[in-house]
C-alpha atoms as a PDB file:
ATOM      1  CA  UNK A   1     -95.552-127.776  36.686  1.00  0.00           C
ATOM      2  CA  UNK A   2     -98.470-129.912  36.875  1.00  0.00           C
ATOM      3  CA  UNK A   3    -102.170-128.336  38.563  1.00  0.00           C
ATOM      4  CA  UNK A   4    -102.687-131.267  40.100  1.00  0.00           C
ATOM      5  CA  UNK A   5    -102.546-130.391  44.318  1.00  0.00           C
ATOM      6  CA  UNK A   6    -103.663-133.727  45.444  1.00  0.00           C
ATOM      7  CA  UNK A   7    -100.819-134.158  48.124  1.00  0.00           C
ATOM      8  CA  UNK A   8     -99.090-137.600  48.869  1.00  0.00           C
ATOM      9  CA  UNK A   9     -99.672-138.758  52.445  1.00  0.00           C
ATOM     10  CA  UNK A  10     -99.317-142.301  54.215  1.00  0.00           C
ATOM     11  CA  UNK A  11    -100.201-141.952  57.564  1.00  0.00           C
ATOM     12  CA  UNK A  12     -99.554-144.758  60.043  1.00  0.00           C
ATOM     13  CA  UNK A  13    -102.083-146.700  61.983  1.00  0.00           C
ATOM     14  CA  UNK A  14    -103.676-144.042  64.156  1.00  0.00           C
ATOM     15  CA  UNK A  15    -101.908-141.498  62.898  1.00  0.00           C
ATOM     16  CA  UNK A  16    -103.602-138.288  61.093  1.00  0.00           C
ATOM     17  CA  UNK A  17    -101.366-136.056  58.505  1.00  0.00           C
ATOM     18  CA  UNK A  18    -102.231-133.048  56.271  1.00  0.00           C
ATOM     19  CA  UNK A  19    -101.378-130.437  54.415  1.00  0.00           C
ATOM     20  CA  UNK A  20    -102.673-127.265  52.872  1.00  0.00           C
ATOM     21  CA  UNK A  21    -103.847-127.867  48.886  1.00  0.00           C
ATOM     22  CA  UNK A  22    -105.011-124.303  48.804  1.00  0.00           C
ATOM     23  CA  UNK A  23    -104.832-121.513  50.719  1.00  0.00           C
ATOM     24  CA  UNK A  24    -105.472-117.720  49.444  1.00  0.00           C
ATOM     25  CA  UNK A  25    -107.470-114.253  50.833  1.00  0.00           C
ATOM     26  CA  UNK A  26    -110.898-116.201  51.423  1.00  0.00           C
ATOM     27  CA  UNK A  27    -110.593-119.844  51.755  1.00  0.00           C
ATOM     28  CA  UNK A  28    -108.278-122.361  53.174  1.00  0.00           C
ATOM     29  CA  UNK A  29    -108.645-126.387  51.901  1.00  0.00           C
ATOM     30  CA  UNK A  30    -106.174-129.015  53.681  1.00  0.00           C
ATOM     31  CA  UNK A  31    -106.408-132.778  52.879  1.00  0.00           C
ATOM     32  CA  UNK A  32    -106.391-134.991  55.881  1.00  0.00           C
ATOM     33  CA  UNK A  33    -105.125-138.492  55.437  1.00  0.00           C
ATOM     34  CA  UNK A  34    -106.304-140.303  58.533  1.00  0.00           C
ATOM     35  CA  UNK A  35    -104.697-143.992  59.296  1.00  0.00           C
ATOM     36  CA  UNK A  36    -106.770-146.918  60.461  1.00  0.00           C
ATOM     37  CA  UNK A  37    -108.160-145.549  63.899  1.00  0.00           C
ATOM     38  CA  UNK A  38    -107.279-142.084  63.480  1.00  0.00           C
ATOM     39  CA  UNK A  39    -109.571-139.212  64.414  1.00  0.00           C
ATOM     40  CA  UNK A  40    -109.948-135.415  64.000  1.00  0.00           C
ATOM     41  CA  UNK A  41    -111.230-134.044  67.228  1.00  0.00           C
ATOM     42  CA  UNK A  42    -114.685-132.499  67.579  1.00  0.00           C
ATOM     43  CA  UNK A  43    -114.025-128.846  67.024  1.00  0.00           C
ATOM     44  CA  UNK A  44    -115.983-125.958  65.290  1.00  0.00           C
ATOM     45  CA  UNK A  45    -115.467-122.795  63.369  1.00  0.00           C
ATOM     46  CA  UNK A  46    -117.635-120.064  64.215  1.00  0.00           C
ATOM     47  CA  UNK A  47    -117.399-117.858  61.602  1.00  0.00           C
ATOM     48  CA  UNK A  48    -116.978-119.886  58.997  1.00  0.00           C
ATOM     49  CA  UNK A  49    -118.435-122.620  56.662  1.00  0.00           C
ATOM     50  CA  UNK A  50    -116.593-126.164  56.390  1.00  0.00           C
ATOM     51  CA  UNK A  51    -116.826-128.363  54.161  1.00  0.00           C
ATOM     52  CA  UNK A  52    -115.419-132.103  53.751  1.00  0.00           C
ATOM     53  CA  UNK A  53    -115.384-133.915  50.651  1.00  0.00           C
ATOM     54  CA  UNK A  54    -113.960-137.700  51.272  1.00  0.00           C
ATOM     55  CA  UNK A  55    -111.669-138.587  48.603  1.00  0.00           C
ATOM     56  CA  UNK A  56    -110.790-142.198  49.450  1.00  0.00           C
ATOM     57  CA  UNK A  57    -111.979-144.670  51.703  1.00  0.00           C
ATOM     58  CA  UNK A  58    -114.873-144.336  54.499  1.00  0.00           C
ATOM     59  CA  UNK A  59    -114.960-141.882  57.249  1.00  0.00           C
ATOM     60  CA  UNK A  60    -117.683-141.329  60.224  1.00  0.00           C
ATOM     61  CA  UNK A  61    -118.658-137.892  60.132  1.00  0.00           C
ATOM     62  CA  UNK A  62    -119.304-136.573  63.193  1.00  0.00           C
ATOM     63  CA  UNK A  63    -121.926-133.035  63.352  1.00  0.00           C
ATOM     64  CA  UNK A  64    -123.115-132.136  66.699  1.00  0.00           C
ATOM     65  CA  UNK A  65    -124.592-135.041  67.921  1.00  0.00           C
ATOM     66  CA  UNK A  66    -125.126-137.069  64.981  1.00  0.00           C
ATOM     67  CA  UNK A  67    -122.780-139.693  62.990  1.00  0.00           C
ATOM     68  CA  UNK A  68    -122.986-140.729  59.645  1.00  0.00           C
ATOM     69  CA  UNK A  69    -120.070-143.557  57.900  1.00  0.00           C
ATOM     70  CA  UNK A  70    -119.701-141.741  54.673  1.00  0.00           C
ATOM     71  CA  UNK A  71    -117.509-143.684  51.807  1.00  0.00           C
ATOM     72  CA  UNK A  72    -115.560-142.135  48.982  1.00  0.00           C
ATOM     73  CA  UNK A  73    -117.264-139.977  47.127  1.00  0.00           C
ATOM     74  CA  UNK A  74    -118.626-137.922  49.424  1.00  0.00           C
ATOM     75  CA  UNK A  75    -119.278-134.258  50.380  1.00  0.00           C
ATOM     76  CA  UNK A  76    -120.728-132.956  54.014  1.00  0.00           C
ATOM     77  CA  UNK A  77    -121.831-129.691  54.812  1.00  0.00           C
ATOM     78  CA  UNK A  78    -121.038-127.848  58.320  1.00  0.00           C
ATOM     79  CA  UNK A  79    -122.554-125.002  58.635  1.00  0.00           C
ATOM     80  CA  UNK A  80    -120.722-121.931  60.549  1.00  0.00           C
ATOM     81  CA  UNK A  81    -120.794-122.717  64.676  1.00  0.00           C
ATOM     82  CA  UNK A  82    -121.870-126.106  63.796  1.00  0.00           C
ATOM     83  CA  UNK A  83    -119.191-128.976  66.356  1.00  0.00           C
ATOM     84  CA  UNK A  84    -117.917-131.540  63.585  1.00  0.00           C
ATOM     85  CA  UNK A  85    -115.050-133.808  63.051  1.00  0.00           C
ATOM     86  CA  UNK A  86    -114.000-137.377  61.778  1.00  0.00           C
ATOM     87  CA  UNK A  87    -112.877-140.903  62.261  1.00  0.00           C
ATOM     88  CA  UNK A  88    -111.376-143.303  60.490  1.00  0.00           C
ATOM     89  CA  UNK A  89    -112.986-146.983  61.980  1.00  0.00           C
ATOM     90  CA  UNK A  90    -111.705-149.475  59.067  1.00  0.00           C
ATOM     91  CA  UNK A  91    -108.187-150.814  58.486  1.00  0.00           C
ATOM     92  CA  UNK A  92    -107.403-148.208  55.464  1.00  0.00           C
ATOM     93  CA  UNK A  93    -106.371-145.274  54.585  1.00  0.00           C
ATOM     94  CA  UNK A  94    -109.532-142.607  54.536  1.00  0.00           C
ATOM     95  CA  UNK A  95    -108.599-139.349  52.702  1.00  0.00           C
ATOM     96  CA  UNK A  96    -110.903-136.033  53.096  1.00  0.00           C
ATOM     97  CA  UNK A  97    -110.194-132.199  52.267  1.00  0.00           C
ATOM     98  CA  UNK A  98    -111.699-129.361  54.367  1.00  0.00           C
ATOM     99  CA  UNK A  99    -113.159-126.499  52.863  1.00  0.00           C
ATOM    100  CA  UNK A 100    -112.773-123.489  54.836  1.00  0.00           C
ATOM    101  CA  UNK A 101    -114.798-120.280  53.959  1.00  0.00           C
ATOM    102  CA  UNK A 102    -114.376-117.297  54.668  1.00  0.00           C
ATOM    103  CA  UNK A 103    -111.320-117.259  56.355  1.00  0.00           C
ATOM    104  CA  UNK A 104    -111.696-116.153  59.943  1.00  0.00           C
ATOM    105  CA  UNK A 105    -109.968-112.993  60.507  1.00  0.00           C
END
């Protein structure tokens, strides 16, 4: 048994795929791997803090009305209420986790 969590995923061209690396009483963290042109919606949590670190490749962070490209290693804060989500605009594989804390009940 190895602690290593980092999950294999090779999404297609548009396509987004993810799984849960961690998931217990008070936090939740899925990877995303998101194919050339893939995006994850604009959405929010409102009772909870998220948290993206981007593992691989480049991603454009979107947080309420702003965008950002942000290229592996990074981490981005969105605070509780706060609209955010991402796209993938280059022709690789971009790889991000989600921190999500504390789970909403």
């Amino acid at each position: 048994m190895g602690l290593d969590r980092y999950p294999d995923l090779d999404p297609d061209e548009g396509e987004v795929l993810d799984a849960e690396v961690a998931v217990t009483d008070d936090v939740l963290v899925k990877a995303f791997a998101l194919g050339p042109g893939a995006e994850l919606s604009p959405h929010d949590h409102a009772d909870a803090t998220n948290v993206f670190h981007v593992l691989e490749g480049t991603v454009t962070v979107v947080q309420g009305d702003d965008e950002e490209t942000v290229e592996a290693p990074g981490v981005v804060l969105h605070e509780r209420g706060v609209v955010h989500g991402a796209r993938n605009e280059t022709d690789e594989r971009a790889v991000l986790t989600a921190s999500l804390c504390p789970l909403p009940s």
